[in-house]
Protein backbone atom coordinates (compact mmCIF):
# COMPACT_ATOMS: atom_id res chain seq x y z
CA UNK A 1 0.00 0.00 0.00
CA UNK A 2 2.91 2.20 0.87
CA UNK A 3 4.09 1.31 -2.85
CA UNK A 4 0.92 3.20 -4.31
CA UNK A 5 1.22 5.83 -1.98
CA UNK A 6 4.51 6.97 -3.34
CA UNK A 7 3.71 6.19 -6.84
CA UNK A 8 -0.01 7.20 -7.30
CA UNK A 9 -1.21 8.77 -4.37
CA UNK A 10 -1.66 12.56 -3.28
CA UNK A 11 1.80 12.83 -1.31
CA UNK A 12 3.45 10.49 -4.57
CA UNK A 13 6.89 11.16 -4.41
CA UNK A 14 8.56 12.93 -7.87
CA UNK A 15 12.11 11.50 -6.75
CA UNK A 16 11.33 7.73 -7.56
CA UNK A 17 12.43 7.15 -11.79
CA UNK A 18 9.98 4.75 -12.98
CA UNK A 19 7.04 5.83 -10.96
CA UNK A 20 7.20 9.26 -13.41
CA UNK A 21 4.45 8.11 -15.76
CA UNK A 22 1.99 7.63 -13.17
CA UNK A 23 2.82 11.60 -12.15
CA UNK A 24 0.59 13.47 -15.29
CA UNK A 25 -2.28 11.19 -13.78
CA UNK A 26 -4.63 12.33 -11.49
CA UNK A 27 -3.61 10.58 -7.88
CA UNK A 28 -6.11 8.05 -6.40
CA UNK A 29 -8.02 8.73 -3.50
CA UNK A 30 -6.93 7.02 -0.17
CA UNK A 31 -3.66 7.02 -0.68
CA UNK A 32 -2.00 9.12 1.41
CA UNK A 33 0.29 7.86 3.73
CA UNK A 34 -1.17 8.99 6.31
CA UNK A 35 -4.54 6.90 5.45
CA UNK A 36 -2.14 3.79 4.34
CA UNK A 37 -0.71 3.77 8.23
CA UNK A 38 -4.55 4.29 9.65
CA UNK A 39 -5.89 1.55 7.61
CA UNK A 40 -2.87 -0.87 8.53
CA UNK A 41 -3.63 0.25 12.42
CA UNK A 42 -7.23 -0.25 12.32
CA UNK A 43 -9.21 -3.29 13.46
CA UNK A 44 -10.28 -6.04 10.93
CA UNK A 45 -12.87 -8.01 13.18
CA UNK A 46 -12.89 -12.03 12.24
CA UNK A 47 -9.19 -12.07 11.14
CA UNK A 48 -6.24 -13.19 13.19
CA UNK A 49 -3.40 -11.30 11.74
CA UNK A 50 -2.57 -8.58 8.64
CA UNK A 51 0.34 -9.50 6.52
CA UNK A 52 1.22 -6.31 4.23
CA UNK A 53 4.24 -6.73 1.95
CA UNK A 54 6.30 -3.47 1.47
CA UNK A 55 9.61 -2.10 -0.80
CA UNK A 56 11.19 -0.10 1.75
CA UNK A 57 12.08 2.03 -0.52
CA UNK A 58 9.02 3.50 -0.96
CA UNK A 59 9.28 4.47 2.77
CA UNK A 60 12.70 5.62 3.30
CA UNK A 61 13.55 7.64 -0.41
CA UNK A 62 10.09 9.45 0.47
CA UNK A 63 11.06 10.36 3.92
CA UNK A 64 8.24 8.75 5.20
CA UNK A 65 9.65 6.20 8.04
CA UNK A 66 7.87 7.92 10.57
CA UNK A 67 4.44 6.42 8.65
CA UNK A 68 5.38 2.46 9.59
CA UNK A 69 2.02 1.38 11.08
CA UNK A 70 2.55 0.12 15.11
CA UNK A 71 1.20 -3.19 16.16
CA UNK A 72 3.70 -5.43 13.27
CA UNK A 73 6.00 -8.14 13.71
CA UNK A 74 8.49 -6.55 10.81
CA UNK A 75 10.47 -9.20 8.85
CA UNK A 76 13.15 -8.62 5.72
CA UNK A 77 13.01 -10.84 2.57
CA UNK A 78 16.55 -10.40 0.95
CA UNK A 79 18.60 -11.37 -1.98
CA UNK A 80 21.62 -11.73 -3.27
CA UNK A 81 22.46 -8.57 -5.34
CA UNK A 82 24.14 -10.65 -8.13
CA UNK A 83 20.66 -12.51 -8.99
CA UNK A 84 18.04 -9.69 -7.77
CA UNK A 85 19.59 -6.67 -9.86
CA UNK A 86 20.54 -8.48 -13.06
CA UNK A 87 17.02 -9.98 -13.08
CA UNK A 88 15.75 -6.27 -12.94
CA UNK A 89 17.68 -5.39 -15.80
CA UNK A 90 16.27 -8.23 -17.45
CA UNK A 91 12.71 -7.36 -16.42
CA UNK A 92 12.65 -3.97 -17.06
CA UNK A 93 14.49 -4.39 -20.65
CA UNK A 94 11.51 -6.38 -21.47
CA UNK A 95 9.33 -3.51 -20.89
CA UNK A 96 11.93 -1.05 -22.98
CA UNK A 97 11.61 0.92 -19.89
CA UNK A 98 12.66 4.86 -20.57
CA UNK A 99 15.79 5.89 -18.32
CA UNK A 100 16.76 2.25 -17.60
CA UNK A 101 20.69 3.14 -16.35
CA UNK A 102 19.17 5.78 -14.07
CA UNK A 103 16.14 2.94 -12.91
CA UNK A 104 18.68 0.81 -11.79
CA UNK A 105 21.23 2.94 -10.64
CA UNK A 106 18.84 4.74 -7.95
CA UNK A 107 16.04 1.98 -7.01
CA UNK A 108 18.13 -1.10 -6.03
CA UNK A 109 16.56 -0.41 -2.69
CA UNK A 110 19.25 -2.04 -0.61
CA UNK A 111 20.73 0.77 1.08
CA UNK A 112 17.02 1.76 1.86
CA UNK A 113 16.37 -2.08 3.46
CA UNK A 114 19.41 -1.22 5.84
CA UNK A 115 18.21 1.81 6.73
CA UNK A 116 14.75 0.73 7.41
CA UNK A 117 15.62 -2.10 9.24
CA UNK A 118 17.82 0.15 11.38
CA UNK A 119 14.97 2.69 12.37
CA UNK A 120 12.69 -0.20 13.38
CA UNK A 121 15.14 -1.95 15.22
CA UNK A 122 16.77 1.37 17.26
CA UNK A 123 13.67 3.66 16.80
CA UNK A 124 10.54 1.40 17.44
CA UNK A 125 12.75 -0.92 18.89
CA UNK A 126 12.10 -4.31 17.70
CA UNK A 127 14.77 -6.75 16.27
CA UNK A 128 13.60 -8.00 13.02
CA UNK A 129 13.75 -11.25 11.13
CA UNK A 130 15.76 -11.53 8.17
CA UNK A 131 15.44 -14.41 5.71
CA UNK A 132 17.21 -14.64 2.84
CA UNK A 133 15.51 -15.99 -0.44
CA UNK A 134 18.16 -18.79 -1.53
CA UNK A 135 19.75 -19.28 1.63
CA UNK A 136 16.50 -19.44 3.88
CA UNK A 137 13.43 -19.90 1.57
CA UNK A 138 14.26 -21.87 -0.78
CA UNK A 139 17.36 -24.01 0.71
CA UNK A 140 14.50 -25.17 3.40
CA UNK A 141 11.27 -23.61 2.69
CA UNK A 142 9.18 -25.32 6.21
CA UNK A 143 11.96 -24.46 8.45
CA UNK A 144 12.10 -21.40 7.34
CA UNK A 145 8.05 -20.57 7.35
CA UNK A 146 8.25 -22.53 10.68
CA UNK A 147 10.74 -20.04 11.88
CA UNK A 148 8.90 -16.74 10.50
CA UNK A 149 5.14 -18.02 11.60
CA UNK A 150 6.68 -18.74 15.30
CA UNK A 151 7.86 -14.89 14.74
CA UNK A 152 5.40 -12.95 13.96
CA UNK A 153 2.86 -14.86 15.80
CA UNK A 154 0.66 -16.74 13.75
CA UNK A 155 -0.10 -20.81 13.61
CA UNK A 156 2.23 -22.50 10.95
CA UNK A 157 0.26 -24.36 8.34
CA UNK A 158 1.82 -26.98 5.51
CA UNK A 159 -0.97 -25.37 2.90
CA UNK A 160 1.53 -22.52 3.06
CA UNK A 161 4.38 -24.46 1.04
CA UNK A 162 1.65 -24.82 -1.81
CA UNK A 163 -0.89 -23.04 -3.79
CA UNK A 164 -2.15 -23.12 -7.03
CA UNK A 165 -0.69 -22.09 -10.28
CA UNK A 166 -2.32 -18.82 -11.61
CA UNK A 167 -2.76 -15.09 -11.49
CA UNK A 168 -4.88 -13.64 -8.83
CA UNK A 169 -7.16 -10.77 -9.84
CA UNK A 170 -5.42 -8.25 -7.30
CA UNK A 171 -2.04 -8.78 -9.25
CA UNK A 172 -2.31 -5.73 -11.37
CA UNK A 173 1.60 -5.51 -12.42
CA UNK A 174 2.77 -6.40 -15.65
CA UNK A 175 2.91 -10.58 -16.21
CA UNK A 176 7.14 -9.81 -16.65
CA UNK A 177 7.22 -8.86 -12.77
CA UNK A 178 4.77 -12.52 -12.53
CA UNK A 179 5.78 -14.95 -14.31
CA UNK A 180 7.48 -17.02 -12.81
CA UNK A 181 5.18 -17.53 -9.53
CA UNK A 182 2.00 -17.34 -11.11
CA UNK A 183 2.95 -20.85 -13.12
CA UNK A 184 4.49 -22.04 -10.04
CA UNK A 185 2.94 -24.74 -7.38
CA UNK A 186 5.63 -23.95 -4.53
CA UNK A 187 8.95 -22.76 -3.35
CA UNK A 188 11.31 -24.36 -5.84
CA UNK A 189 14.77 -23.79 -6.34
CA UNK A 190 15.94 -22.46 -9.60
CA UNK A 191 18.68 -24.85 -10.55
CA UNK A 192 21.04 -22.48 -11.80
CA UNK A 193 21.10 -20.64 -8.59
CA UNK A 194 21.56 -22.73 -6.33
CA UNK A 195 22.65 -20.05 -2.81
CA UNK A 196 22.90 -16.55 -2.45
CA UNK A 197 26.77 -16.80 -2.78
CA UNK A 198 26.87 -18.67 -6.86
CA UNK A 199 29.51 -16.70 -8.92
CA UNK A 200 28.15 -15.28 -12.06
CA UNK A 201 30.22 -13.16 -14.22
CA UNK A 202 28.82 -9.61 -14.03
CA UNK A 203 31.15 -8.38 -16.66
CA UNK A 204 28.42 -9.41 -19.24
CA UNK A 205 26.07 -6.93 -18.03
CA UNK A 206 26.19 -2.95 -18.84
CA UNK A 207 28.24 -0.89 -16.45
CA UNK A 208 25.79 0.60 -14.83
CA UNK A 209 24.68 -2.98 -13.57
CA UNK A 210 27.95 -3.90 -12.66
CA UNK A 211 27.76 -0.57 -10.57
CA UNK A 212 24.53 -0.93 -8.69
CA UNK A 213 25.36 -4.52 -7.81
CA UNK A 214 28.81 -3.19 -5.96
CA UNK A 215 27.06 -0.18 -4.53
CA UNK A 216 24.55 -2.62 -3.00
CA UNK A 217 26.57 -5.87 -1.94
CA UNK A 218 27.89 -4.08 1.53
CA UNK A 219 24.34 -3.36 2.49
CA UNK A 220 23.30 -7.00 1.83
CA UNK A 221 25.89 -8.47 2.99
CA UNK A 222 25.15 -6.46 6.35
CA UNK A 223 22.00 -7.46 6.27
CA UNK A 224 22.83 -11.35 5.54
CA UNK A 225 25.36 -11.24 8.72
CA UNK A 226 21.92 -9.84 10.16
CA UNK A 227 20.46 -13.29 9.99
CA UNK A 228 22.26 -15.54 12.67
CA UNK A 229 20.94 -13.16 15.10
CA UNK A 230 17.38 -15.01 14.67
């Protein structure tokens, strides 16, 4: 929700590249952050827990930290520079996105996932959980769900290793962002990345790759050291 905000609500934030389109639109009502953190902190009678997924840099490059909603368990989903930036190049070069270098260059987001976890941790203070998507997720997907259910509170279930292939309605992204889990069953490895640490040769991407994956690797790696706290 906090993703709209900054990209097609009232307060939308100019600064963020490839929300720009969506700026010569009229914004959509209820998007403020201010409403996004009052609807997260209301009550939601007959349900025993929210789960609300968030890019924290939609928080922190708006200057909005002070709008993460009270009353969360807050957990961080990373991955390994290497595989999560060249597979945004790859996505957004399928869209022949305008201003790719300076997409890449400026929304990696990893810098802005330290920083975030930082504020909750000495500002709200509450340790999060970090999981790592090769390492964690998919190296031992129930262990790992075990671990984040007994976490944030809420009864682990097997159902949640499985669902069914398809697209839900509320997916309203383009199908290159998709793909891949909406014809997926389950948490499966991809077998040419098998951990977070695989070598790949960078060299065979454009500079400004190359660039954005060094810029963010310290951050991660901060953030990977993060997990044996759990």
């Amino acid at each position: 929700m906090f993703t709209d905000a900054a990209i097609l609500g009232d307060d939308r934030a100019g600064c963020l590249r490839h929300g720009v389109h969506c700026h010569t639109k009229d914004p959509l009502p209820g998007l403020r952050f201010s409403e996004v953190k009052s609807t997260l902190e209301d009550t939601f009678p007959g349900y025993g827990g929210i789960f609300a997924k968030e890019m924290a840099i939609y928080i922190v490059a708006t200057g909005k930290m002070n709008y993460v909603p009270g009353g969360y368990r807050h957990s961080f989903l990373i991955r390994n520079p290497i595989k999560s930036i060249t597979s945004q190049y790859r996505s957004w070069s399928k869209l022949n996105a305008d201003g790719l270098s300076e997409i890449i260059l400026s929304e990696t987001g990893y810098r802005e996932m330290l920083e975030l976890y930082l504020y909750i941790r000495d500002v709200k203070g509450q340790t999060p959980m970090v999981i790592d998507a090769d390492d964690d997720l998919l190296r031992d997907p129930a262990t790992t769900m075990k671990k984040f259910c007994d976490f944030v509170g809420i009864e682990y279930k097997e159902s949640m290793l499985h669902w069914k292939p398809g697209r839900p309605e509320e997916w309203s992204w383009d199908d290159v962002w998709y793909g891949t889990v909406g014809s997926s069953a389950g948490f499966a490895r991809n077998p040419e990345s098998q951990s977070s640490s695989r070598v790949e040769d960078i060299s065979l991407y454009p500079t400004y790759v190359q660039l954005a994956i060094q810029d963010s690797q310290p951050y991660y790696e901060y953030l990977y050291d993060l997990r044996s706290t759990q």
